[in-house]
N, C-alpha and C. Protein backbone atom coordinates (compact mmCIF):
# COMPACT_ATOMS: atom_id res chain seq x y z
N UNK A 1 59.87 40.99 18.64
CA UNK A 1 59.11 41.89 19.46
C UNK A 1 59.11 43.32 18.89
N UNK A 2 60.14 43.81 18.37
CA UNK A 2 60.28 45.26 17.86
C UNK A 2 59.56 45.24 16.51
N UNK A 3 59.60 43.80 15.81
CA UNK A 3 58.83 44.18 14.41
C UNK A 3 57.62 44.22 15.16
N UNK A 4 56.84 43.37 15.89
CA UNK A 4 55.29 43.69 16.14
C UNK A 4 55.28 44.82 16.51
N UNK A 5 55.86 45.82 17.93
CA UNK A 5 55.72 47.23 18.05
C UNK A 5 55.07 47.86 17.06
N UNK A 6 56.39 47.68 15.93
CA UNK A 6 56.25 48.73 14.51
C UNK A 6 55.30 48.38 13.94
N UNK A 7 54.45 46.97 13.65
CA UNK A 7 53.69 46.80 13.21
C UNK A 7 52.30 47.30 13.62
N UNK A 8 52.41 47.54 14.74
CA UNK A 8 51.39 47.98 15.83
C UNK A 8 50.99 49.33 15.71
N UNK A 9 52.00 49.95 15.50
CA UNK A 9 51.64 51.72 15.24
C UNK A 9 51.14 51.75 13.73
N UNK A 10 51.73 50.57 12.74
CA UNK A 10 51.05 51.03 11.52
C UNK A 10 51.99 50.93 10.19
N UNK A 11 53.41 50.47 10.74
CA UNK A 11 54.68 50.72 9.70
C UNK A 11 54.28 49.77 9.02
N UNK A 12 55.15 49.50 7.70
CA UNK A 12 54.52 48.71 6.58
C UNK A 12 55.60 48.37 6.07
N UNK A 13 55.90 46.61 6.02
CA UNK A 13 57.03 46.42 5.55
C UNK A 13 57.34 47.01 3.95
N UNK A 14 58.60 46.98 3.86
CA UNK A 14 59.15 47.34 2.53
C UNK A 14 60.22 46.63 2.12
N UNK A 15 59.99 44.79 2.33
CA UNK A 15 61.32 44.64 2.07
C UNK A 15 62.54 44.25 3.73
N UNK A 16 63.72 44.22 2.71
CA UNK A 16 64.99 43.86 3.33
C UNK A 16 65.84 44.36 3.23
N UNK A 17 66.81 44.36 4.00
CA UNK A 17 68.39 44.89 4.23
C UNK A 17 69.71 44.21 4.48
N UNK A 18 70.47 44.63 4.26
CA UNK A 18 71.97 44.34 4.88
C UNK A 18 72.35 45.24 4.59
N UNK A 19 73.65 45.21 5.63
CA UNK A 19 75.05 46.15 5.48
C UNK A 19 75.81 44.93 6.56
N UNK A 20 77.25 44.62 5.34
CA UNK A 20 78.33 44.26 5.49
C UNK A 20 79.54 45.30 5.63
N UNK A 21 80.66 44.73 6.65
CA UNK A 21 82.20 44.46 6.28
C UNK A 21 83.10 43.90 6.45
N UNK A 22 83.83 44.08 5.85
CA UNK A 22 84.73 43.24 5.85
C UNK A 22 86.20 43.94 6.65
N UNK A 23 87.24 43.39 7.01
CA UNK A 23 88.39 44.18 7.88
C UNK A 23 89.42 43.74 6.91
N UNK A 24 90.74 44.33 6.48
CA UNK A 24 92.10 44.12 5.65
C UNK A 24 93.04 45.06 6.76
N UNK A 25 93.71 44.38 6.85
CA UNK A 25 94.76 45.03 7.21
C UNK A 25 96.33 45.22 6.36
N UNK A 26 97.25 46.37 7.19
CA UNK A 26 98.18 46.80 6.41
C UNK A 26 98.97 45.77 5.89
N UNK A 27 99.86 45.26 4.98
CA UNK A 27 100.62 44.43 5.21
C UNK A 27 102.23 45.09 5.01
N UNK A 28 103.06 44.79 5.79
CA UNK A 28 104.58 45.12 5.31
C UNK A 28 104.82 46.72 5.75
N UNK A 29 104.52 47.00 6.69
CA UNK A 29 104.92 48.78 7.26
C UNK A 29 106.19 48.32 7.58
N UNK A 30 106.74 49.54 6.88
CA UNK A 30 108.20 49.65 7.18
C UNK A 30 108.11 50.88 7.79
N UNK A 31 107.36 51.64 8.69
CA UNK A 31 107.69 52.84 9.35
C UNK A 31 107.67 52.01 10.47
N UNK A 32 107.79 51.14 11.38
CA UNK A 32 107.20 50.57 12.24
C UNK A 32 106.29 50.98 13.23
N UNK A 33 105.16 51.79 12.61
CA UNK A 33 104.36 52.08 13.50
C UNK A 33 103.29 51.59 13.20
N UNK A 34 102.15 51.08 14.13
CA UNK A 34 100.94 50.24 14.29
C UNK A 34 100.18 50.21 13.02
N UNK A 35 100.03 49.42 12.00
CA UNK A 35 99.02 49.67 10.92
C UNK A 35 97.57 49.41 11.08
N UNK A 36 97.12 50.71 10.60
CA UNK A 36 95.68 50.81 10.03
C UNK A 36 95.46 49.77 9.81
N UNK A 37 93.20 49.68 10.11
CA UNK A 37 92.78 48.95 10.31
C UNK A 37 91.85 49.52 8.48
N UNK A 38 91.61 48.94 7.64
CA UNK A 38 90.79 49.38 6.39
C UNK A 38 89.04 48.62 6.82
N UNK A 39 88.17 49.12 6.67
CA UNK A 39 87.38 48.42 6.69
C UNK A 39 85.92 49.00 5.35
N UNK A 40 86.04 47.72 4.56
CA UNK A 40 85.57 47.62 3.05
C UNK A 40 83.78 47.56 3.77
N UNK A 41 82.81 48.67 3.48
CA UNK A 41 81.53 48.49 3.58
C UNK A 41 80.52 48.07 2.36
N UNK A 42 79.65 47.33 2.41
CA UNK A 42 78.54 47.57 1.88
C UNK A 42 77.05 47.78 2.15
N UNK A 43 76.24 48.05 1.19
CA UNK A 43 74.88 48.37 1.78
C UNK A 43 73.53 48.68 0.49
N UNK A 44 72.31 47.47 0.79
CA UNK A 44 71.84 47.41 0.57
C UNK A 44 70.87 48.92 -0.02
N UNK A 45 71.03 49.74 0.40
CA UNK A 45 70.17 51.20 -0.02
C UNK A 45 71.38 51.52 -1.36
N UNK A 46 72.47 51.49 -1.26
CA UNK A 46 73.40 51.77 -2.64
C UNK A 46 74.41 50.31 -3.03
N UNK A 47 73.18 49.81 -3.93
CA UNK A 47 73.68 48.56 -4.60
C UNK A 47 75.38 48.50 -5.50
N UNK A 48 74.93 49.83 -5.61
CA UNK A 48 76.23 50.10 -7.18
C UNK A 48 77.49 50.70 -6.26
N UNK A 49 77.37 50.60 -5.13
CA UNK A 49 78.50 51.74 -4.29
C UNK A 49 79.43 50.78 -3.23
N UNK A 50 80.33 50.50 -2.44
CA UNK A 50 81.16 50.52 -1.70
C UNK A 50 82.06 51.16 -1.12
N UNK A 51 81.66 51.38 0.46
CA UNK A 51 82.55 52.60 1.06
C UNK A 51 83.89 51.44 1.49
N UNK A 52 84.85 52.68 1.93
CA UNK A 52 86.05 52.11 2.38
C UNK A 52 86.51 53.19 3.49
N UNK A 53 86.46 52.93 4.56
CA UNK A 53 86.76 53.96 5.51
C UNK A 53 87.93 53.17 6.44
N UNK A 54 88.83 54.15 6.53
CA UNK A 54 90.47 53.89 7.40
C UNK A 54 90.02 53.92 8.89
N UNK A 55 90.53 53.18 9.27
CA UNK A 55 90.42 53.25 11.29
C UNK A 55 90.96 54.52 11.68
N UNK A 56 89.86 55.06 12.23
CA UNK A 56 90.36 56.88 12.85
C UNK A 56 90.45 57.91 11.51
N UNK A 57 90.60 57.69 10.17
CA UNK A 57 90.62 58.23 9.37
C UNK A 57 89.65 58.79 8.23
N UNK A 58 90.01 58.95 6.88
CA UNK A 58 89.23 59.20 6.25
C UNK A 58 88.08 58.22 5.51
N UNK A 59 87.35 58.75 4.56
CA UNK A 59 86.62 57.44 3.95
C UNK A 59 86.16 57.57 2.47
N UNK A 60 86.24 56.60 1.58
CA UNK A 60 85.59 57.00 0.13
C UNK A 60 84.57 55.80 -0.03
N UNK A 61 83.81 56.49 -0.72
CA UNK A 61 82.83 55.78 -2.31
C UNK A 61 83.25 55.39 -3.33
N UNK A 62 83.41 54.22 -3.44
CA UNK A 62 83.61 53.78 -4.86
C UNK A 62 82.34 52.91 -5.70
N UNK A 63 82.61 52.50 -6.56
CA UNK A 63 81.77 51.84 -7.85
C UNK A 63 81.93 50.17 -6.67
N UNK A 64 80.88 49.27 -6.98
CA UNK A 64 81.12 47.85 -6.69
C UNK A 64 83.01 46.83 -6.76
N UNK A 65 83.23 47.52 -7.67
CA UNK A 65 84.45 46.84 -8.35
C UNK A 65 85.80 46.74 -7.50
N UNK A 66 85.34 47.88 -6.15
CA UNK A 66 86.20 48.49 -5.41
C UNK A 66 87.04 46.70 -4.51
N UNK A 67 85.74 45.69 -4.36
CA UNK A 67 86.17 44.77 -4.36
C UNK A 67 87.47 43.99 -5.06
N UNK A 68 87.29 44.38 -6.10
CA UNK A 68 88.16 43.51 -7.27
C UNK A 68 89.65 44.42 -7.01
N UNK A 69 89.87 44.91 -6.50
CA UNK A 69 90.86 46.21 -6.53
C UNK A 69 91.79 45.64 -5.15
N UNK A 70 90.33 45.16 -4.32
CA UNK A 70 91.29 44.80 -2.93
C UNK A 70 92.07 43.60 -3.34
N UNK A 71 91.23 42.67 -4.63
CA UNK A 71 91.69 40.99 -4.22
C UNK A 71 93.27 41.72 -5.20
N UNK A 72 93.44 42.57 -5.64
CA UNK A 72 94.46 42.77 -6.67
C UNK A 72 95.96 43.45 -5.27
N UNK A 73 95.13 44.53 -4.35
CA UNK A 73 96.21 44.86 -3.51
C UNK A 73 96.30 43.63 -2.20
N UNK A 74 96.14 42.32 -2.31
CA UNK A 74 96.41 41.31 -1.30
C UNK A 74 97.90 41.73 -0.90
N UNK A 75 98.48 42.16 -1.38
CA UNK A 75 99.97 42.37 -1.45
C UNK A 75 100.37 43.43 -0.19
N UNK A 76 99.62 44.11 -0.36
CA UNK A 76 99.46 45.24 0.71
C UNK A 76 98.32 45.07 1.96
N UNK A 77 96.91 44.76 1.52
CA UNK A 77 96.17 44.80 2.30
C UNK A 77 95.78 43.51 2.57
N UNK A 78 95.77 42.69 3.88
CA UNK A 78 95.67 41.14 3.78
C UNK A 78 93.64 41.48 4.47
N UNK A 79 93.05 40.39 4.03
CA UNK A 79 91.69 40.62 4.98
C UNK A 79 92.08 39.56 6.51
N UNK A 80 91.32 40.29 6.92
CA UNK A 80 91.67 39.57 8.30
C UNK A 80 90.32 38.38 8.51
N UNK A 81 90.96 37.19 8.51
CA UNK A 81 89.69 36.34 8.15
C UNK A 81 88.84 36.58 9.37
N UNK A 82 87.02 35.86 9.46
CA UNK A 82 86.49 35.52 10.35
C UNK A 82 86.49 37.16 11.32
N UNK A 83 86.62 38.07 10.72
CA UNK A 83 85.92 39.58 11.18
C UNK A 83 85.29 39.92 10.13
N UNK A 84 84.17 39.64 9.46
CA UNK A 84 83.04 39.71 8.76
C UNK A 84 81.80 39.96 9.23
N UNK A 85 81.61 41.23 9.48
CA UNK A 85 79.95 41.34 10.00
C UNK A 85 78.93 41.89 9.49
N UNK A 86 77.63 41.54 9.07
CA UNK A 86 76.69 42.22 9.03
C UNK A 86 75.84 41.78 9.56
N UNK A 87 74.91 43.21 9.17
CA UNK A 87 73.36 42.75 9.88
C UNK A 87 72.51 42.85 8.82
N UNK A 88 71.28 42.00 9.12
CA UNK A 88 70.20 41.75 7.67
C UNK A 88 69.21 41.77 8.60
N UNK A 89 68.24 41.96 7.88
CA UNK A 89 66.96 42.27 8.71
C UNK A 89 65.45 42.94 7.47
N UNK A 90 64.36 43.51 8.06
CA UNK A 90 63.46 44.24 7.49
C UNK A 90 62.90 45.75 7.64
N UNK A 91 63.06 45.91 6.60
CA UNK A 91 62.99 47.81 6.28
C UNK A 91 61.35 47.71 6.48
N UNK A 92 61.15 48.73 7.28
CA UNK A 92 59.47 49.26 7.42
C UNK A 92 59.43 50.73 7.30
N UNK A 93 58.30 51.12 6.63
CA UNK A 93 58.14 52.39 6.38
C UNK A 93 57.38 53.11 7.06
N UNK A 94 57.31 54.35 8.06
CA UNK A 94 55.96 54.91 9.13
C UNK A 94 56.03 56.05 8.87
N UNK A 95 55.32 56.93 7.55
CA UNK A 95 55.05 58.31 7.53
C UNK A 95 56.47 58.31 7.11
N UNK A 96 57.14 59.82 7.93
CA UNK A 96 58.52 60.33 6.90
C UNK A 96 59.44 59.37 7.52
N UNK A 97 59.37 58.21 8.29
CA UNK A 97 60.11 57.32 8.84
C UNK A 97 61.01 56.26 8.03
N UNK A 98 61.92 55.69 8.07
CA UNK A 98 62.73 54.84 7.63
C UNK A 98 63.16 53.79 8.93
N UNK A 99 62.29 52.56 8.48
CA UNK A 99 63.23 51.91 9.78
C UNK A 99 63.70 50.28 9.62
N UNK A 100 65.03 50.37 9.90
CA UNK A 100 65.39 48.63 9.64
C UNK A 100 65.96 47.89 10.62
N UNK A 101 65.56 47.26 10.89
CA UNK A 101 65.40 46.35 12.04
C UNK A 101 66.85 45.15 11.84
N UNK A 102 67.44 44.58 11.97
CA UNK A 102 68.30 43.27 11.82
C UNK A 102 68.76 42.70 12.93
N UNK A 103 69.41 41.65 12.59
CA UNK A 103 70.14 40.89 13.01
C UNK A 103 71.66 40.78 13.01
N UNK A 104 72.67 41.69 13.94
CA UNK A 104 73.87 41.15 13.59
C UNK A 104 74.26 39.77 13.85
N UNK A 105 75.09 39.67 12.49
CA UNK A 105 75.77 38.31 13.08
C UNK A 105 77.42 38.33 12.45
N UNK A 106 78.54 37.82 13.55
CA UNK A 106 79.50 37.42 12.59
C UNK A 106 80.00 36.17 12.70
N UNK A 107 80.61 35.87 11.41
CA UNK A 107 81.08 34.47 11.42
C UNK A 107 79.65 33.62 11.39
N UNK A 108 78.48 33.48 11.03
CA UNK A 108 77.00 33.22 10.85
C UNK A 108 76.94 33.07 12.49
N UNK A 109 77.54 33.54 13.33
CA UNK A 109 76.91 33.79 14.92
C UNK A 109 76.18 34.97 15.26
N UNK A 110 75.06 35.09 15.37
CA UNK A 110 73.95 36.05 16.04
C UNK A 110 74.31 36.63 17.11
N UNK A 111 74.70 38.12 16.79
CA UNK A 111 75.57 38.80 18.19
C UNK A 111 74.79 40.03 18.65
N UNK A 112 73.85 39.93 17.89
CA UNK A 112 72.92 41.18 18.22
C UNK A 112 71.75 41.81 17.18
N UNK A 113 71.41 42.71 17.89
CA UNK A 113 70.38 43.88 16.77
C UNK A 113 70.37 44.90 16.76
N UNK A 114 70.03 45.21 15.59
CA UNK A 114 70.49 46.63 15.22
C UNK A 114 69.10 47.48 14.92
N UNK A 115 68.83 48.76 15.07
CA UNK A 115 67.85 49.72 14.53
C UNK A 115 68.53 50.76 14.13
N UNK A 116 68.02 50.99 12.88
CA UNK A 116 68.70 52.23 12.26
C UNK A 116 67.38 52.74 11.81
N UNK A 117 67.16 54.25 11.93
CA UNK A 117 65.98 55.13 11.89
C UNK A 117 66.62 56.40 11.62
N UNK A 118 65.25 56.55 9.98
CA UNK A 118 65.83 57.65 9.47
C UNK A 118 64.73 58.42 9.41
N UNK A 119 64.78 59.91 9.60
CA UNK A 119 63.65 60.50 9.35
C UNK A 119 63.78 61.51 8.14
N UNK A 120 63.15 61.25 6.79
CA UNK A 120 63.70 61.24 5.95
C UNK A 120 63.32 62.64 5.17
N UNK A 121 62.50 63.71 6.05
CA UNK A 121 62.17 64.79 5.84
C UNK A 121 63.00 66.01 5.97
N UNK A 122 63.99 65.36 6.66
CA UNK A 122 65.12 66.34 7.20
C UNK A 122 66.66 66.07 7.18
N UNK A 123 66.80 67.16 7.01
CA UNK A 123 68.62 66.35 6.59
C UNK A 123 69.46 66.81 7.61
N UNK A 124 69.12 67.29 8.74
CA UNK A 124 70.02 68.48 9.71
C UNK A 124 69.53 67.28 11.11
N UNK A 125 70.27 66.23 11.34
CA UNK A 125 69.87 65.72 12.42
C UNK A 125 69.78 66.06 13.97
N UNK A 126 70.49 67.13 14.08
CA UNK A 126 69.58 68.41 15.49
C UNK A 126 68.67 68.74 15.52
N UNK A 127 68.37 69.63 14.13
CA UNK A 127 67.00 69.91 14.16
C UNK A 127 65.41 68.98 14.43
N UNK A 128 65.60 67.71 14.11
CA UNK A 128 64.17 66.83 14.41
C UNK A 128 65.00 65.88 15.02
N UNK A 129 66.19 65.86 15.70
CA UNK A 129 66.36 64.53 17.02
C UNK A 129 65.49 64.82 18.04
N UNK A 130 64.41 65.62 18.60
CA UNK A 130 63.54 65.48 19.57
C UNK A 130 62.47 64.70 18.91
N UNK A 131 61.53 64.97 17.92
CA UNK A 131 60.73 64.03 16.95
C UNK A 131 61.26 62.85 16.92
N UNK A 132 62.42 62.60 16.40
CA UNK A 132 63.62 61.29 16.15
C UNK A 132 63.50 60.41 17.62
N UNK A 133 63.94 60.72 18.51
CA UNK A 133 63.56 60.17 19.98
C UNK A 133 62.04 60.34 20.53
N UNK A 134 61.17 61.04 19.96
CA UNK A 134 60.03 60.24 20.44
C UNK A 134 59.83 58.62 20.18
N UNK A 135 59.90 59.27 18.61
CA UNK A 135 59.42 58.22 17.32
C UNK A 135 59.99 56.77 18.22
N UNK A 136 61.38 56.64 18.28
CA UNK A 136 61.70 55.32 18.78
C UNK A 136 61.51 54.73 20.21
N UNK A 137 61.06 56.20 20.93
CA UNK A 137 60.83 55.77 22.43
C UNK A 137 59.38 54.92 22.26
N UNK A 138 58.28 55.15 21.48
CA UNK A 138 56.92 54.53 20.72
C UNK A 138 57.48 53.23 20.56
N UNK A 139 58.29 52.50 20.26
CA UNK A 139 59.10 51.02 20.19
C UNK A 139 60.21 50.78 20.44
N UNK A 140 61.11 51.52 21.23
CA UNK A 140 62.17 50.88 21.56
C UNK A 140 62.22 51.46 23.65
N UNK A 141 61.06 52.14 23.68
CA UNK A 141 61.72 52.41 25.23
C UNK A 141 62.50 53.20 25.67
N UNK A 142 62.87 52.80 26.93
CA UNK A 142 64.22 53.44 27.78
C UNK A 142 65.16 53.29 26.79
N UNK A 143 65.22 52.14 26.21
CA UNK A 143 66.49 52.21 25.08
C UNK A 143 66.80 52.81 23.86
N UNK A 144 66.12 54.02 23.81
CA UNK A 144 66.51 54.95 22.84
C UNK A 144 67.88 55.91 23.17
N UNK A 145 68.68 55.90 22.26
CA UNK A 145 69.89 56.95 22.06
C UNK A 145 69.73 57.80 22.12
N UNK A 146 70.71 58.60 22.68
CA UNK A 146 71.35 60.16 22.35
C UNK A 146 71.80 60.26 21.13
N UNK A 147 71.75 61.19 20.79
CA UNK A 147 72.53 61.75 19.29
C UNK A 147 73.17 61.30 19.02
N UNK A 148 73.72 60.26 17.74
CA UNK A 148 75.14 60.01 17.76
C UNK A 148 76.08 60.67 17.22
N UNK A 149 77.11 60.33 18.34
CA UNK A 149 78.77 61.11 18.14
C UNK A 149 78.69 61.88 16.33
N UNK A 150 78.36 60.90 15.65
CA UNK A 150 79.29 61.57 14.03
C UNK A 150 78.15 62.35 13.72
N UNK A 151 77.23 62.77 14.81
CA UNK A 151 76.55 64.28 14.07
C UNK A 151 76.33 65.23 14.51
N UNK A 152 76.95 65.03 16.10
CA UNK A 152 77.68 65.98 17.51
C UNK A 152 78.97 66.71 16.82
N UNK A 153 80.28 65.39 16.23
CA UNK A 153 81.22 66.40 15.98
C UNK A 153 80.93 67.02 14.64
N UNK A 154 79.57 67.02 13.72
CA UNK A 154 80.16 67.43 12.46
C UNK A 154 79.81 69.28 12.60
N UNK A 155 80.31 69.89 11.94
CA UNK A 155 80.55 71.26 12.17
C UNK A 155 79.21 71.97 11.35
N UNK A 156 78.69 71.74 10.08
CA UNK A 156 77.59 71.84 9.82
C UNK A 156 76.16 71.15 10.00
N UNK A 157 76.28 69.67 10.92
CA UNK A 157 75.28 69.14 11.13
C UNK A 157 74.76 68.48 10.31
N UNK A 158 74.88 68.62 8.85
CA UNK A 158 74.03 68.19 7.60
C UNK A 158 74.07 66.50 7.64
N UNK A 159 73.26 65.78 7.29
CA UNK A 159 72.70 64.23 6.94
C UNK A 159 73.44 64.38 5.70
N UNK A 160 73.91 63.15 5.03
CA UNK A 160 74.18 63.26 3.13
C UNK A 160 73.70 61.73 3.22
N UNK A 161 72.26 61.55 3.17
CA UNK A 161 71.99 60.12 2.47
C UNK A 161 72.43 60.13 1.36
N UNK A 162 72.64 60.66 0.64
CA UNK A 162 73.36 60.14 -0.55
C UNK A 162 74.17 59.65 -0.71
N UNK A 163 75.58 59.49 0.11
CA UNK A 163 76.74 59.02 -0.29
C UNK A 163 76.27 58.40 1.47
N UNK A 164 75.59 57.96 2.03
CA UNK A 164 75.30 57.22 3.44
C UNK A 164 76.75 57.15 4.08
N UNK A 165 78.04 57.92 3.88
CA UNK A 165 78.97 57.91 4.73
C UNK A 165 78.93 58.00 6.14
N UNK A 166 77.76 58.48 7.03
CA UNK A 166 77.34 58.87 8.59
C UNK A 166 76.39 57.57 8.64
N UNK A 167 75.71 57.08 7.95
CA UNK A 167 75.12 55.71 8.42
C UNK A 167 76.42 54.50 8.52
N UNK A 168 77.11 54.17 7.36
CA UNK A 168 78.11 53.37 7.41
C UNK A 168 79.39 53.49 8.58
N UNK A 169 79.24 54.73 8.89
CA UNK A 169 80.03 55.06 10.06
C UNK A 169 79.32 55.09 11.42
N UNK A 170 78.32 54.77 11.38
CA UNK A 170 77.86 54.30 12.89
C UNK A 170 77.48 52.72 12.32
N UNK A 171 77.03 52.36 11.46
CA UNK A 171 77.31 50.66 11.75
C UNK A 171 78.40 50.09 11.91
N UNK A 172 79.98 50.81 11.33
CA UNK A 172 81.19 50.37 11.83
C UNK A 172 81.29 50.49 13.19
N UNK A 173 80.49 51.75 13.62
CA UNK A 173 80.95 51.92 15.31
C UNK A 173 80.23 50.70 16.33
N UNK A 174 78.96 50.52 15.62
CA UNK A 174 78.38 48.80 16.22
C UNK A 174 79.07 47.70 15.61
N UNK A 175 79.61 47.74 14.67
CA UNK A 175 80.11 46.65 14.14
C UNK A 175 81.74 46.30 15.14
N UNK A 176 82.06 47.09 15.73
CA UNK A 176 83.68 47.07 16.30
C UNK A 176 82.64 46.85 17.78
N UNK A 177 81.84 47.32 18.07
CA UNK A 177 81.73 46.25 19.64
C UNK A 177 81.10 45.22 19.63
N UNK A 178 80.70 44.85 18.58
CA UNK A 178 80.06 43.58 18.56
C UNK A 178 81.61 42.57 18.04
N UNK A 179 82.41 43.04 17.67
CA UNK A 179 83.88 42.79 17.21
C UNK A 179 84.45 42.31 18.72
N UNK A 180 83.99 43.33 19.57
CA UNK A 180 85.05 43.21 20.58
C UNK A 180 84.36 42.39 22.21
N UNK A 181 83.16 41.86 21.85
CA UNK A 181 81.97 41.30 22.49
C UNK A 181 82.72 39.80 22.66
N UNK A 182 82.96 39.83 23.93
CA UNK A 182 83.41 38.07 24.22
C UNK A 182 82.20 36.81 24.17
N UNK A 183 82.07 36.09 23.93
CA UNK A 183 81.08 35.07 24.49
C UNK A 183 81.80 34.18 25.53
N UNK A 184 80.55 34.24 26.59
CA UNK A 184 80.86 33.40 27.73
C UNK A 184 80.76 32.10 27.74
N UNK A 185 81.59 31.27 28.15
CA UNK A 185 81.76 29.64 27.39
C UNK A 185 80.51 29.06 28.58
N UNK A 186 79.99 28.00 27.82
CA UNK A 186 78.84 27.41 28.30
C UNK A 186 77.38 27.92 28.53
N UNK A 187 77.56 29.95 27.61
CA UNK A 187 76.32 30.29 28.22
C UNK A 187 75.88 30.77 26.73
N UNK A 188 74.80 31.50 26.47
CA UNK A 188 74.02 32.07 25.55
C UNK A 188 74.61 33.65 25.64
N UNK A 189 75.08 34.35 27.44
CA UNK A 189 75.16 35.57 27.08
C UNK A 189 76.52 35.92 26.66
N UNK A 190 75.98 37.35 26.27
CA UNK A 190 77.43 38.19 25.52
C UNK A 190 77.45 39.75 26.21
């Protein structure tokens, strides 16, 4: 239903998407206090890149390889099986618009959908979130968002598509309630 919307105003596919992650946890704390949650991202807009962002903490960019690094620290960081999520879906393009549509799923179970919308003329997401919330109220309705949190607390406001650290950090923030989303036995809902 949301791809016809978009199709309806005029957007034009471009293609496909994902963004994965994966969860590792600490192994062997000897401070005995609660260990960090690591969670290894990827994403289709930076083929050559993998983020790694700490639960509550900081986050880096690395090269692809960043993989090969984890299977080497198993020792330390175990993955936590069967918390694997992404969403895949189709990128459409509308004027200075960016928009990708998917499917989460984890464990190949369909737990939801995702819209991520970028407006790609501007890098200061205060400045055109009124434009930004038209644009999606045009196909998504009452169910358009408020600002999100990671561009409320940032102190300069600035977007960095480049290193997509504020996109990957709000798909972790959907990715942990769709994490924490029960299914009701005998039914379809969640």
């Amino acid at each position: 239903m949301l791809h016809k919307k978009l199709e309806q105003l005029g957007a034009v596919k471009q293609g496909n998407f994902w963004v994965d992650c994966e969860t590792y946890h600490a192994t062997g704390n000897a401070t005995g206090q609660p260990s960090k949650l690591l969670y290894v991202m990827h994403n289709s807009e930076t083929p050559l890149s993998c983020m790694a962002l700490f639960e509550g903490g900081p986050g880096l960019t690395a090269d692809a390889n960043f993989d090969v690094l984890m299977v080497k620290l198993k020792s330390h960081f175990q993955n936590a099986k069967g918390h694997k999520v992404e969403s895949r879906g189709t990128r459409y393009k509308y004027c200075d618009f960016l928009v990708k549509i998917g499917t989460v799923a984890m464990s190949s179970s369909a737990r939801g959908i995702s819209v991520e919308v970028e407006y790609c003329a501007c890098v200061i997401p205060g400045d055109c979130w009124n434009l930004m919330k038209e644009f999606m109220q045009s196909f998504l309705g009452s169910n358009t968002p408020e600002l999100p949190a990671v561009f409320t607390n940032k102190a300069e406001g600035l977007y960095a598509p480049v290193d997509c650290m504020d996109t990957m950090s709000q798909y972790l923030e959907l990715f942990s309630k769709v994490r924490k989303q029960q299914v009701l036995p005998g039914s379809g809902v969640r």
